[in-house]
PDB file of N, CA and C in Angstrom:
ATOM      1  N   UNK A   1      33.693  -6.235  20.428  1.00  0.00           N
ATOM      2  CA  UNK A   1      34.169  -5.419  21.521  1.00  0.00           C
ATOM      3  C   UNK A   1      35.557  -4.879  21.162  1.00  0.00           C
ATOM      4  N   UNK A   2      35.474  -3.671  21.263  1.00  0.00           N
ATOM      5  CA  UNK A   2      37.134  -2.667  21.591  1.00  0.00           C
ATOM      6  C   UNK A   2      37.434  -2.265  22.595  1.00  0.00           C
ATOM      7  N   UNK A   3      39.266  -2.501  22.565  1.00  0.00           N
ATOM      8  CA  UNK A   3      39.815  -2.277  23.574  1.00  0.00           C
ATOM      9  C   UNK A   3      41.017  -1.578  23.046  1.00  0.00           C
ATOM     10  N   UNK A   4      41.521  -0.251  23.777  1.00  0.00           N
ATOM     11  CA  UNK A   4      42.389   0.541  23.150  1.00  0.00           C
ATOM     12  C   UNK A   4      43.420   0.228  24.463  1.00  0.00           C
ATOM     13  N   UNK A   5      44.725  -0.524  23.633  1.00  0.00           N
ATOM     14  CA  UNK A   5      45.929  -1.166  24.216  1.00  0.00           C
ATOM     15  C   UNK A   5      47.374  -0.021  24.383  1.00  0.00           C
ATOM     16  N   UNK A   6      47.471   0.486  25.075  1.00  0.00           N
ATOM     17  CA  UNK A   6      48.558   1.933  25.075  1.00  0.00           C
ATOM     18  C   UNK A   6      49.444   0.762  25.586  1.00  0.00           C
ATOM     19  N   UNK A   7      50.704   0.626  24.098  1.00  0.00           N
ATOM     20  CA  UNK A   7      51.832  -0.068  24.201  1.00  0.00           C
ATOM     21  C   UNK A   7      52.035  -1.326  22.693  1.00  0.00           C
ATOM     22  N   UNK A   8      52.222  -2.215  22.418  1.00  0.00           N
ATOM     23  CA  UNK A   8      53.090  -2.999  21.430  1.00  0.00           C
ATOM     24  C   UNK A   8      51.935  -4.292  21.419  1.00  0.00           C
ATOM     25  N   UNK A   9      51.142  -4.686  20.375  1.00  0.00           N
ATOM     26  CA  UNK A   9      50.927  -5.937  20.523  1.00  0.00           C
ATOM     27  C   UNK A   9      51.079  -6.781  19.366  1.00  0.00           C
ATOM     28  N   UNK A  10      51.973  -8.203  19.948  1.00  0.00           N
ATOM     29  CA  UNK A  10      52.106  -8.827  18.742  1.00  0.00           C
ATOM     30  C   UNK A  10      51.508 -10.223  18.796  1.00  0.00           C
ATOM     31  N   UNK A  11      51.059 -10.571  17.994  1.00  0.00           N
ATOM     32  CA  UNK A  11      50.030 -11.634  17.900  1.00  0.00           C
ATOM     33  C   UNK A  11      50.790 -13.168  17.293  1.00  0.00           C
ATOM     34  N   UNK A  12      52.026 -13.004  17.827  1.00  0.00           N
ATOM     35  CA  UNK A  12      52.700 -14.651  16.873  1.00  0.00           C
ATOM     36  C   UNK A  12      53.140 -15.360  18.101  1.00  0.00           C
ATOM     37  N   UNK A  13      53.166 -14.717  19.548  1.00  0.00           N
ATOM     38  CA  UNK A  13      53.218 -15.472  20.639  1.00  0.00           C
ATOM     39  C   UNK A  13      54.917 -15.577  20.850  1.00  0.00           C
ATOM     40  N   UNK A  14      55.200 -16.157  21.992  1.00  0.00           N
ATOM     41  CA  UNK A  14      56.283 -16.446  22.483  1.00  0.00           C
ATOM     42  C   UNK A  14      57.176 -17.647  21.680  1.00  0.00           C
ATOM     43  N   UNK A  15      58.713 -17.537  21.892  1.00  0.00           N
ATOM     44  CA  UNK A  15      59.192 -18.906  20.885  1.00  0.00           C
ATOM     45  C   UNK A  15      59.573 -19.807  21.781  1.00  0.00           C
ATOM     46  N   UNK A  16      59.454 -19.535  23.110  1.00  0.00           N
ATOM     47  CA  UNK A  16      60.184 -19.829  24.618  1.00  0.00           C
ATOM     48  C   UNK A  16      59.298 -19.963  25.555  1.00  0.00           C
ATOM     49  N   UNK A  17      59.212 -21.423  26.317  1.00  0.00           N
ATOM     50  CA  UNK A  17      58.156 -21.307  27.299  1.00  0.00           C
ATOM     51  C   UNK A  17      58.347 -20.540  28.268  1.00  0.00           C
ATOM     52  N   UNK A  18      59.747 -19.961  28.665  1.00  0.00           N
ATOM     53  CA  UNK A  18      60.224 -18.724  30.151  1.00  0.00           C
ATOM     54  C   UNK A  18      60.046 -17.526  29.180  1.00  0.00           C
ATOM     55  N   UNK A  19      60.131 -17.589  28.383  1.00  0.00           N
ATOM     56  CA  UNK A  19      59.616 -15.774  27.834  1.00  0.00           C
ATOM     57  C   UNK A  19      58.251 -15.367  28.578  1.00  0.00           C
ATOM     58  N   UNK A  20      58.196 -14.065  29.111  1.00  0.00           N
ATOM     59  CA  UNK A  20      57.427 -13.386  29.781  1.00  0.00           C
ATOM     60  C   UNK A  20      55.870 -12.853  28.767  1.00  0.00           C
ATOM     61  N   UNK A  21      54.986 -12.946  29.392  1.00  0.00           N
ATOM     62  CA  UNK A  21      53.582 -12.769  28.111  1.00  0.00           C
ATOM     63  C   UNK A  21      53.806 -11.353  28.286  1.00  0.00           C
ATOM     64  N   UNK A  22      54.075 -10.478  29.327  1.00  0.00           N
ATOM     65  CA  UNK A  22      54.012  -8.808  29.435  1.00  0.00           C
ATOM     66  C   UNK A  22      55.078  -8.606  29.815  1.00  0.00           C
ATOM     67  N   UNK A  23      55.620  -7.177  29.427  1.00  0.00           N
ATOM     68  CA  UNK A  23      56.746  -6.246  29.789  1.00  0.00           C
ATOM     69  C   UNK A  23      56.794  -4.910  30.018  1.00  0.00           C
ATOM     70  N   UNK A  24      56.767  -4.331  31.075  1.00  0.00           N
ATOM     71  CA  UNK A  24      57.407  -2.907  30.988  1.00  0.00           C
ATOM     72  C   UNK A  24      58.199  -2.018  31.095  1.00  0.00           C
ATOM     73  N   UNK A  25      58.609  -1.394  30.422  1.00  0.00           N
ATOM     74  CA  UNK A  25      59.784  -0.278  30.835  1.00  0.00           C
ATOM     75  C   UNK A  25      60.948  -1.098  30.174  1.00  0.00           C
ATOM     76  N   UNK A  26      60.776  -1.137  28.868  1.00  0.00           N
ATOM     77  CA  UNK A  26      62.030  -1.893  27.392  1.00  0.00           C
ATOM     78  C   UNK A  26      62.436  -0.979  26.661  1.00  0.00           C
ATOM     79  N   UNK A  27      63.752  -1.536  26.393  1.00  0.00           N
ATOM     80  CA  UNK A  27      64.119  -1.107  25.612  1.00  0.00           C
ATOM     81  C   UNK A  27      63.964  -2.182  24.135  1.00  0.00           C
ATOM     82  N   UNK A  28      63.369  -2.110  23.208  1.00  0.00           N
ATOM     83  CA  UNK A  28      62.783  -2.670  22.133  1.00  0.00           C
ATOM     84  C   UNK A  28      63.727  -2.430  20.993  1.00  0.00           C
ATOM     85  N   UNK A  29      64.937  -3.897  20.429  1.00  0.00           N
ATOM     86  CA  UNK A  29      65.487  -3.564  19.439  1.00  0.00           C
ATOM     87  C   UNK A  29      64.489  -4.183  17.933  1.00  0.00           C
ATOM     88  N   UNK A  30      64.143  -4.101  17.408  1.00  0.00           N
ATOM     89  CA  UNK A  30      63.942  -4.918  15.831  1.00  0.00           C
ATOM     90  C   UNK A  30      64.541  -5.147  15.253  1.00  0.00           C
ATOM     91  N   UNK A  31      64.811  -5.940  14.327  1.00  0.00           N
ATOM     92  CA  UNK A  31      65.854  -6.545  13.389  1.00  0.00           C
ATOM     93  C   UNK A  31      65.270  -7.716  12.281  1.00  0.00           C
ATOM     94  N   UNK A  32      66.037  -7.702  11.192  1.00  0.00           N
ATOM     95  CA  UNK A  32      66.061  -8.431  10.210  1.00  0.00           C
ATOM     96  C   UNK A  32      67.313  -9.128  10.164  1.00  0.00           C
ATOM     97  N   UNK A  33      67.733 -10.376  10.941  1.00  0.00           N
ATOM     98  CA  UNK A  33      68.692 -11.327  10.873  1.00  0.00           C
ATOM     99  C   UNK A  33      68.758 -12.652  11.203  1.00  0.00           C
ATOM    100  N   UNK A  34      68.905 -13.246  10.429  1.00  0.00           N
ATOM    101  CA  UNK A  34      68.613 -14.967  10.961  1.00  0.00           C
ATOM    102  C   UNK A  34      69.658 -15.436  11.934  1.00  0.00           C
ATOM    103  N   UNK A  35      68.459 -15.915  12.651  1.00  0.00           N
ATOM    104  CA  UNK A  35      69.271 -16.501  13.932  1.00  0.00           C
ATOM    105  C   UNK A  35      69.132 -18.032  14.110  1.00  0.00           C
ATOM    106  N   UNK A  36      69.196 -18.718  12.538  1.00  0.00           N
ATOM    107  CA  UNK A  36      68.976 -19.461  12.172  1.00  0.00           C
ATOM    108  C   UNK A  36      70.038 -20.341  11.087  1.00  0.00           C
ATOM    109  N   UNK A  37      70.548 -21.712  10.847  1.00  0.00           N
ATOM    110  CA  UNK A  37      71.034 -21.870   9.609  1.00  0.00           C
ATOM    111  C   UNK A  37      69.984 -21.702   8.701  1.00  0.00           C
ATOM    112  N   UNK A  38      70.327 -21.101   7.502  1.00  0.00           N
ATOM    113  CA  UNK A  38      69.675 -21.228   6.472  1.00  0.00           C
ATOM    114  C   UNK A  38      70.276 -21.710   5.158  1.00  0.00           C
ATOM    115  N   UNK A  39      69.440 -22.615   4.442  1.00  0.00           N
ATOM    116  CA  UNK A  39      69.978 -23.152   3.590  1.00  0.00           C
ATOM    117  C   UNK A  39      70.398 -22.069   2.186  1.00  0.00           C
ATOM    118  N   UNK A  40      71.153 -22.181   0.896  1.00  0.00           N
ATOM    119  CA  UNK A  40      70.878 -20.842   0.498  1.00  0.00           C
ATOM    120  C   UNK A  40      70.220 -21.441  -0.714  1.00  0.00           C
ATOM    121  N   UNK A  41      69.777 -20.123  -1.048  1.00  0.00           N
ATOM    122  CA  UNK A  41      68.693 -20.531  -2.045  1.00  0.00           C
ATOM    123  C   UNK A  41      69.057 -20.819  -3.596  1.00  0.00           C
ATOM    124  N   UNK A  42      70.264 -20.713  -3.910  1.00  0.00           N
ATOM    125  CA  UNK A  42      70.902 -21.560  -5.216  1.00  0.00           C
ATOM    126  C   UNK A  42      70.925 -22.664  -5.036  1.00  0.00           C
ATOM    127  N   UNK A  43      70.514 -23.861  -5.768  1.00  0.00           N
ATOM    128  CA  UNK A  43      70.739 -25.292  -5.601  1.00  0.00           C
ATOM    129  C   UNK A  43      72.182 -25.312  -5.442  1.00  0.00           C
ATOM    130  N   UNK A  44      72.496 -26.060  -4.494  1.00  0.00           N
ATOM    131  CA  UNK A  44      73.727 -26.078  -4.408  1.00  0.00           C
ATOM    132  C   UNK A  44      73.895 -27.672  -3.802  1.00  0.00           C
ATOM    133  N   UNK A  45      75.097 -27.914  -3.390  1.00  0.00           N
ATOM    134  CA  UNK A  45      74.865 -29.482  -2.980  1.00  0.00           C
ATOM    135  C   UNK A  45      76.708 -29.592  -2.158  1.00  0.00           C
ATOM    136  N   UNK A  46      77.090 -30.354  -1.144  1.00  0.00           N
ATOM    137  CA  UNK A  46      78.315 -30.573  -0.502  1.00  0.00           C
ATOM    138  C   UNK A  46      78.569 -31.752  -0.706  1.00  0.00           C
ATOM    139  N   UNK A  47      79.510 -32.245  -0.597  1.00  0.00           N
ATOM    140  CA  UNK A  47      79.875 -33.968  -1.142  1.00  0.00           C
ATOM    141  C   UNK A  47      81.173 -33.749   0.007  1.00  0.00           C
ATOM    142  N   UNK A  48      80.767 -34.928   1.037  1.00  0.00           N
ATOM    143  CA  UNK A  48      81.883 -34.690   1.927  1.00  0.00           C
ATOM    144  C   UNK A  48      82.659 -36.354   2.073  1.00  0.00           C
ATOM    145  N   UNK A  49      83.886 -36.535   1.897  1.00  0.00           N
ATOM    146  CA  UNK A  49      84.468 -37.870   1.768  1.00  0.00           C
ATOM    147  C   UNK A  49      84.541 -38.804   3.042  1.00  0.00           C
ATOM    148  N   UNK A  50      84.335 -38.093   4.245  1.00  0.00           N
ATOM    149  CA  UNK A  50      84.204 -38.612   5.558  1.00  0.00           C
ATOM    150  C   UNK A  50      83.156 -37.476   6.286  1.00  0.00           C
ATOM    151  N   UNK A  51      82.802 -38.195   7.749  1.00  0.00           N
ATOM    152  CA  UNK A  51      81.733 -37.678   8.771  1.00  0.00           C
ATOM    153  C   UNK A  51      82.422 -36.571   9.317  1.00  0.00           C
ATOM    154  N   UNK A  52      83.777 -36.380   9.795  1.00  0.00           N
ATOM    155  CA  UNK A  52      84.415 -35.847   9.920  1.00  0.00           C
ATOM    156  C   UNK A  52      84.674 -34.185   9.283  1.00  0.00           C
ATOM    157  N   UNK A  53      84.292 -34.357   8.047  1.00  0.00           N
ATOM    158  CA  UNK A  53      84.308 -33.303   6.966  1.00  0.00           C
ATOM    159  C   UNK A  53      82.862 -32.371   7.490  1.00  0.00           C
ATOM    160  N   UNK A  54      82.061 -33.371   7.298  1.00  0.00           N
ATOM    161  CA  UNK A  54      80.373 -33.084   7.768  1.00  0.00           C
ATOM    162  C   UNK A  54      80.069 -32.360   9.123  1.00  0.00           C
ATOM    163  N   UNK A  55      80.822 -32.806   9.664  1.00  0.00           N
ATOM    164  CA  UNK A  55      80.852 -32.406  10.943  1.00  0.00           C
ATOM    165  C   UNK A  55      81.521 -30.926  11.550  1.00  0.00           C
ATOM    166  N   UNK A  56      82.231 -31.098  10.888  1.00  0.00           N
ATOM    167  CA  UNK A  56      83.218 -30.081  10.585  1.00  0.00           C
ATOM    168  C   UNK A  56      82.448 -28.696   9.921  1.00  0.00           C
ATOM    169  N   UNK A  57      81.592 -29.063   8.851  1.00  0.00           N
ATOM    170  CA  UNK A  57      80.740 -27.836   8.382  1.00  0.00           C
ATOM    171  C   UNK A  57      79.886 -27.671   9.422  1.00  0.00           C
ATOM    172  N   UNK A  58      79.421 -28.682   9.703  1.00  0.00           N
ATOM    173  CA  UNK A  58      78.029 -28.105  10.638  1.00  0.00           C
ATOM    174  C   UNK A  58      78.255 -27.561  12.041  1.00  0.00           C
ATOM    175  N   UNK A  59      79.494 -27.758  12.566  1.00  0.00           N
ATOM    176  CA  UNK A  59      79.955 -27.404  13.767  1.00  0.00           C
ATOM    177  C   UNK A  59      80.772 -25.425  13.432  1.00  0.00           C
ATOM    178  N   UNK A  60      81.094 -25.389  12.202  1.00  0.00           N
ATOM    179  CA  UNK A  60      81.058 -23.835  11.843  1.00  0.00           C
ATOM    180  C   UNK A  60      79.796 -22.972  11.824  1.00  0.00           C
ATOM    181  N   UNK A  61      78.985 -23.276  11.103  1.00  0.00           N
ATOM    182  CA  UNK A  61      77.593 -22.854  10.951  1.00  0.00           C
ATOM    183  C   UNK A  61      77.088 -22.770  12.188  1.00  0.00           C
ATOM    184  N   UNK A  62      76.949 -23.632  13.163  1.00  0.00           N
ATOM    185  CA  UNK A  62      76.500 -23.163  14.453  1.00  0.00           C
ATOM    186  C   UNK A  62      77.401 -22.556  15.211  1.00  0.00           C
ATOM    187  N   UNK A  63      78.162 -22.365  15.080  1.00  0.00           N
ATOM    188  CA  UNK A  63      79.451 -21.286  15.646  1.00  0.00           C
ATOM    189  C   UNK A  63      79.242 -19.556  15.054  1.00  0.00           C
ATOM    190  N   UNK A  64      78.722 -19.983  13.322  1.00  0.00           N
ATOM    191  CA  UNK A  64      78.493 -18.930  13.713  1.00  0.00           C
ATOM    192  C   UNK A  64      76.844 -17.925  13.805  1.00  0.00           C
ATOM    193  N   UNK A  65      76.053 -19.113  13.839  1.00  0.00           N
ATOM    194  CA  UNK A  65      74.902 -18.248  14.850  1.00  0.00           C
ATOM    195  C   UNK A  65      75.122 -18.295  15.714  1.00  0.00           C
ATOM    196  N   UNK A  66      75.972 -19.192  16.858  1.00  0.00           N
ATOM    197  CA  UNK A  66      76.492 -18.446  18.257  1.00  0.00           C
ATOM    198  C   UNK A  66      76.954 -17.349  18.383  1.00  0.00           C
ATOM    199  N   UNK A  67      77.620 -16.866  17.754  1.00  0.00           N
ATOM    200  CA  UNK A  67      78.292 -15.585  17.570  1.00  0.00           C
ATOM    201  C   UNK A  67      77.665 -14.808  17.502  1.00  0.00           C
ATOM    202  N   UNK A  68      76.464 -14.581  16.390  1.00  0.00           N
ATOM    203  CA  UNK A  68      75.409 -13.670  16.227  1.00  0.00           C
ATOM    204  C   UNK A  68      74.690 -13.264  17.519  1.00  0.00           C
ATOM    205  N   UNK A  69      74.127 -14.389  18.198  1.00  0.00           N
ATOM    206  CA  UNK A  69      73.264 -14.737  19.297  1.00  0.00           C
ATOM    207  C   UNK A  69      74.114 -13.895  20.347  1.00  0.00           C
ATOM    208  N   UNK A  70      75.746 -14.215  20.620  1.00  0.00           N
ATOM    209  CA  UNK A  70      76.302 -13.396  21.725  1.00  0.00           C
ATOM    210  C   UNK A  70      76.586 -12.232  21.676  1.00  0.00           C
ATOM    211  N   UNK A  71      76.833 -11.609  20.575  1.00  0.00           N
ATOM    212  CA  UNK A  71      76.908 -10.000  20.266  1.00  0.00           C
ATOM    213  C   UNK A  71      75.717  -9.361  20.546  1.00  0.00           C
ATOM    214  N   UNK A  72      74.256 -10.289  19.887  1.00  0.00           N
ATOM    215  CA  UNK A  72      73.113  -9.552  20.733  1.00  0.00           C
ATOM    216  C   UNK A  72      73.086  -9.274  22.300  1.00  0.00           C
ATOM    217  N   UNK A  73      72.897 -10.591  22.973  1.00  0.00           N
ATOM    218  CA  UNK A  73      73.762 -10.543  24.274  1.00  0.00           C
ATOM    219  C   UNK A  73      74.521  -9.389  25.096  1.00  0.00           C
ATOM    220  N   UNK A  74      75.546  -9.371  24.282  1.00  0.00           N
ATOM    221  CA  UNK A  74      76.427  -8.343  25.001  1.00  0.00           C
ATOM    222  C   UNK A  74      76.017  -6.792  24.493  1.00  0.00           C
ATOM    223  N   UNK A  75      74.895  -6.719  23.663  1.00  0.00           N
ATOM    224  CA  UNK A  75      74.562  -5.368  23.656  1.00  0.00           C
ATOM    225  C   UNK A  75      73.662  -5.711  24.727  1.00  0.00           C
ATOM    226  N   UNK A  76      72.296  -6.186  24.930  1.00  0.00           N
ATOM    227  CA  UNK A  76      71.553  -6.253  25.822  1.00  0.00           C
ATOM    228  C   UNK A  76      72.462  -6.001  27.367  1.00  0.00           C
ATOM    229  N   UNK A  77      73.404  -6.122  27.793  1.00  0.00           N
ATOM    230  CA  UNK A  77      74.118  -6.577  28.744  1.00  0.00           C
ATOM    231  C   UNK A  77      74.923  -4.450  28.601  1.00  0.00           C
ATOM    232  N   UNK A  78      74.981  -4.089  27.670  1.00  0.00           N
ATOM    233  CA  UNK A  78      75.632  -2.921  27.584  1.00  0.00           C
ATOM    234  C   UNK A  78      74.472  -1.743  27.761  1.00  0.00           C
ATOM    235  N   UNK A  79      73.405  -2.027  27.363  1.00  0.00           N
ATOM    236  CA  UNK A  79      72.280  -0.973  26.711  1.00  0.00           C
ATOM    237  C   UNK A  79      71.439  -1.272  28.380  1.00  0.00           C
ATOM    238  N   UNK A  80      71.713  -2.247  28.744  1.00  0.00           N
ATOM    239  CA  UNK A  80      70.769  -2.444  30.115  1.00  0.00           C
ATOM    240  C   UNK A  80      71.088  -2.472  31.728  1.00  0.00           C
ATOM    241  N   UNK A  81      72.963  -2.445  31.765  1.00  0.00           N
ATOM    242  CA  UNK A  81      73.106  -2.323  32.683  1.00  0.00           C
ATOM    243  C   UNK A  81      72.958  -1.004  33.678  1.00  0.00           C
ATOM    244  N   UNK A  82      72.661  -1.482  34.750  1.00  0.00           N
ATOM    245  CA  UNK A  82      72.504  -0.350  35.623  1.00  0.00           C
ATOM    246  C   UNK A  82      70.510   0.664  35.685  1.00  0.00           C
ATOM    247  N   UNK A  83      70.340  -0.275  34.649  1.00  0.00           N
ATOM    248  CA  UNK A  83      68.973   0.304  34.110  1.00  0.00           C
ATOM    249  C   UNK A  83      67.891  -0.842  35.031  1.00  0.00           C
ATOM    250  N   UNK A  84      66.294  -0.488  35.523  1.00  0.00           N
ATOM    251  CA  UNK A  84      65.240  -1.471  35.904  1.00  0.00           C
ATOM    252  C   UNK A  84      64.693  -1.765  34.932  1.00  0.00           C
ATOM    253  N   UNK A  85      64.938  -1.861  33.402  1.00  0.00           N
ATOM    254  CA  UNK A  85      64.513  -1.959  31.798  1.00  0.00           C
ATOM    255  C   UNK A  85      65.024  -3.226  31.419  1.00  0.00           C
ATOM    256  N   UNK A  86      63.688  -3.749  30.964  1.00  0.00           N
ATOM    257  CA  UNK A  86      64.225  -4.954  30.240  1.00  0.00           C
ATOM    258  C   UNK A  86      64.217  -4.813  28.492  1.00  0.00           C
ATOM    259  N   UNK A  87      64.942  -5.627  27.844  1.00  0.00           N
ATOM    260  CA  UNK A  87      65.200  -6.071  26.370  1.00  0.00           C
ATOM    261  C   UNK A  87      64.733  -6.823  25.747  1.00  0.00           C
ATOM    262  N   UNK A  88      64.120  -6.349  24.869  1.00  0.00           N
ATOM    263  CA  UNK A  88      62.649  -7.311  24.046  1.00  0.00           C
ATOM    264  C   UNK A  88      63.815  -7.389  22.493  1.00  0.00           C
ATOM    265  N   UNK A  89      63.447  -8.521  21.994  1.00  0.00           N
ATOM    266  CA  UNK A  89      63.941  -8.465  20.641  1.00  0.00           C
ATOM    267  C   UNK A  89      62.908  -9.249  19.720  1.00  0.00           C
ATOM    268  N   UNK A  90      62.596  -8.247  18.620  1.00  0.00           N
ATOM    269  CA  UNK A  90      61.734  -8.656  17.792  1.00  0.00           C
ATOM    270  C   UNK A  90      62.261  -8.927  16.599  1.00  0.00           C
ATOM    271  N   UNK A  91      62.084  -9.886  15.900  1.00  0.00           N
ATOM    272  CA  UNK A  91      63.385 -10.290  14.731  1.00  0.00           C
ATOM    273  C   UNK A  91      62.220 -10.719  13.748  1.00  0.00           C
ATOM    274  N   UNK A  92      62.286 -10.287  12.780  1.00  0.00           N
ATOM    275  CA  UNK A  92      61.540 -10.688  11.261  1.00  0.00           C
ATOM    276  C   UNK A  92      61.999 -11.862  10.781  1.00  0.00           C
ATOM    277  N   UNK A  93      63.134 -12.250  11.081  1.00  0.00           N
ATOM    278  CA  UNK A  93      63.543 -13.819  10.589  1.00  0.00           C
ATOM    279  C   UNK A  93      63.586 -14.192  11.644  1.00  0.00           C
ATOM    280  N   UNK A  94      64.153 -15.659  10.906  1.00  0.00           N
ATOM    281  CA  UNK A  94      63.531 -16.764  12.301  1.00  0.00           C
ATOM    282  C   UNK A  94      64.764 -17.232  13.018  1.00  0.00           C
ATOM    283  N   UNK A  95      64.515 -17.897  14.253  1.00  0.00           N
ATOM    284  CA  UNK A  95      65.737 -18.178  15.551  1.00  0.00           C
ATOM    285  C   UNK A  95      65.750 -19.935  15.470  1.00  0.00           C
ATOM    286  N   UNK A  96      66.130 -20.264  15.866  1.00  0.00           N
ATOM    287  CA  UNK A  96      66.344 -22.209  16.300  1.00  0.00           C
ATOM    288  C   UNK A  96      66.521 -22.395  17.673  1.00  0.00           C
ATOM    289  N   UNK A  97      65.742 -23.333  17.818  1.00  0.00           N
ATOM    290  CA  UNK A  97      65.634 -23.516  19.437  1.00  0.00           C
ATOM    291  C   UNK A  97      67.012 -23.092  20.179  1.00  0.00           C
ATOM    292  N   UNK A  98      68.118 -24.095  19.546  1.00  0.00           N
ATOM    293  CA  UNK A  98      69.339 -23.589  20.337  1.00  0.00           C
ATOM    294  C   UNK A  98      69.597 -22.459  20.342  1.00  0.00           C
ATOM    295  N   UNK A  99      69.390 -21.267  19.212  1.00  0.00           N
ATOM    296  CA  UNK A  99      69.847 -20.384  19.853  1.00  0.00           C
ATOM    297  C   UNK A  99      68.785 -19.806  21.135  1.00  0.00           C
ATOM    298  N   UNK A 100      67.629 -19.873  21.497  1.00  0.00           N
ATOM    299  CA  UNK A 100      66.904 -19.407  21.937  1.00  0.00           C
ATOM    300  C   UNK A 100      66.946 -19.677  23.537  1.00  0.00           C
ATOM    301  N   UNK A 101      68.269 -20.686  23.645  1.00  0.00           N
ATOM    302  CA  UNK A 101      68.173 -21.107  24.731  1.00  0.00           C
ATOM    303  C   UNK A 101      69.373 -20.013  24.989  1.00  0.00           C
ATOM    304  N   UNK A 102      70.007 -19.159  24.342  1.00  0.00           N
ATOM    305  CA  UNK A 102      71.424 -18.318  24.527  1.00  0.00           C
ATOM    306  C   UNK A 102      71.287 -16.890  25.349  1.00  0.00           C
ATOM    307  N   UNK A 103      69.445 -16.962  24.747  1.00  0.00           N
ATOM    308  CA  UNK A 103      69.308 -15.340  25.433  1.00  0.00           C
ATOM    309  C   UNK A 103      68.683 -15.990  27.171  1.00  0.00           C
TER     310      UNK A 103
END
């Protein structure tokens, strides 16, 4: 059976149980940016002399996908005010729960 769908369908599902299954009247950004730590892909390795040190990296790194996460934000918040349009974001790389809790 065919069914001809006038509008966007993507088949990888929601990353968020409050994300909405339908939308209309978006404004639809796409993007290629991780909203994710990622490890990098040279072997590489950190040697840290205290927890403190450790902590210290990993509390940057999520600072700065927060950052990423709120600049999206505040465009959504710029591109939508005053508008009955909602903001879909479709991202080719991948998000982490925490940030997912930002939008």
């Amino acid at each position: 059976e065919t069914r001809l769908v006038r509008g966007l369908v993507l088949d990888h599902g929601a990353r968020h149980p409050d994300m909405p299954k339908r939308l209309n009247n978006c404004y639809i950004l796409t993007c290629n940016v991780s909203l994710e730590y990622e490890k990098t892909e040279v072997n590489s390795s950190f040697f840290y002399s205290n927890a403190q040190e450790r902590e210290k990296l990993a509390s940057s790194e999520r600072r700065f996908t927060d950052e990423r996460c709120a600049k999206l934000v505040e465009f959504k918040r710029k591109i939508c005010e005053g508008t009955n349009k909602n903001f879909v974001i479709i991202n080719q790389k991948g998000i982490d729960p925490i940030a997912l809790d930002i939008f």
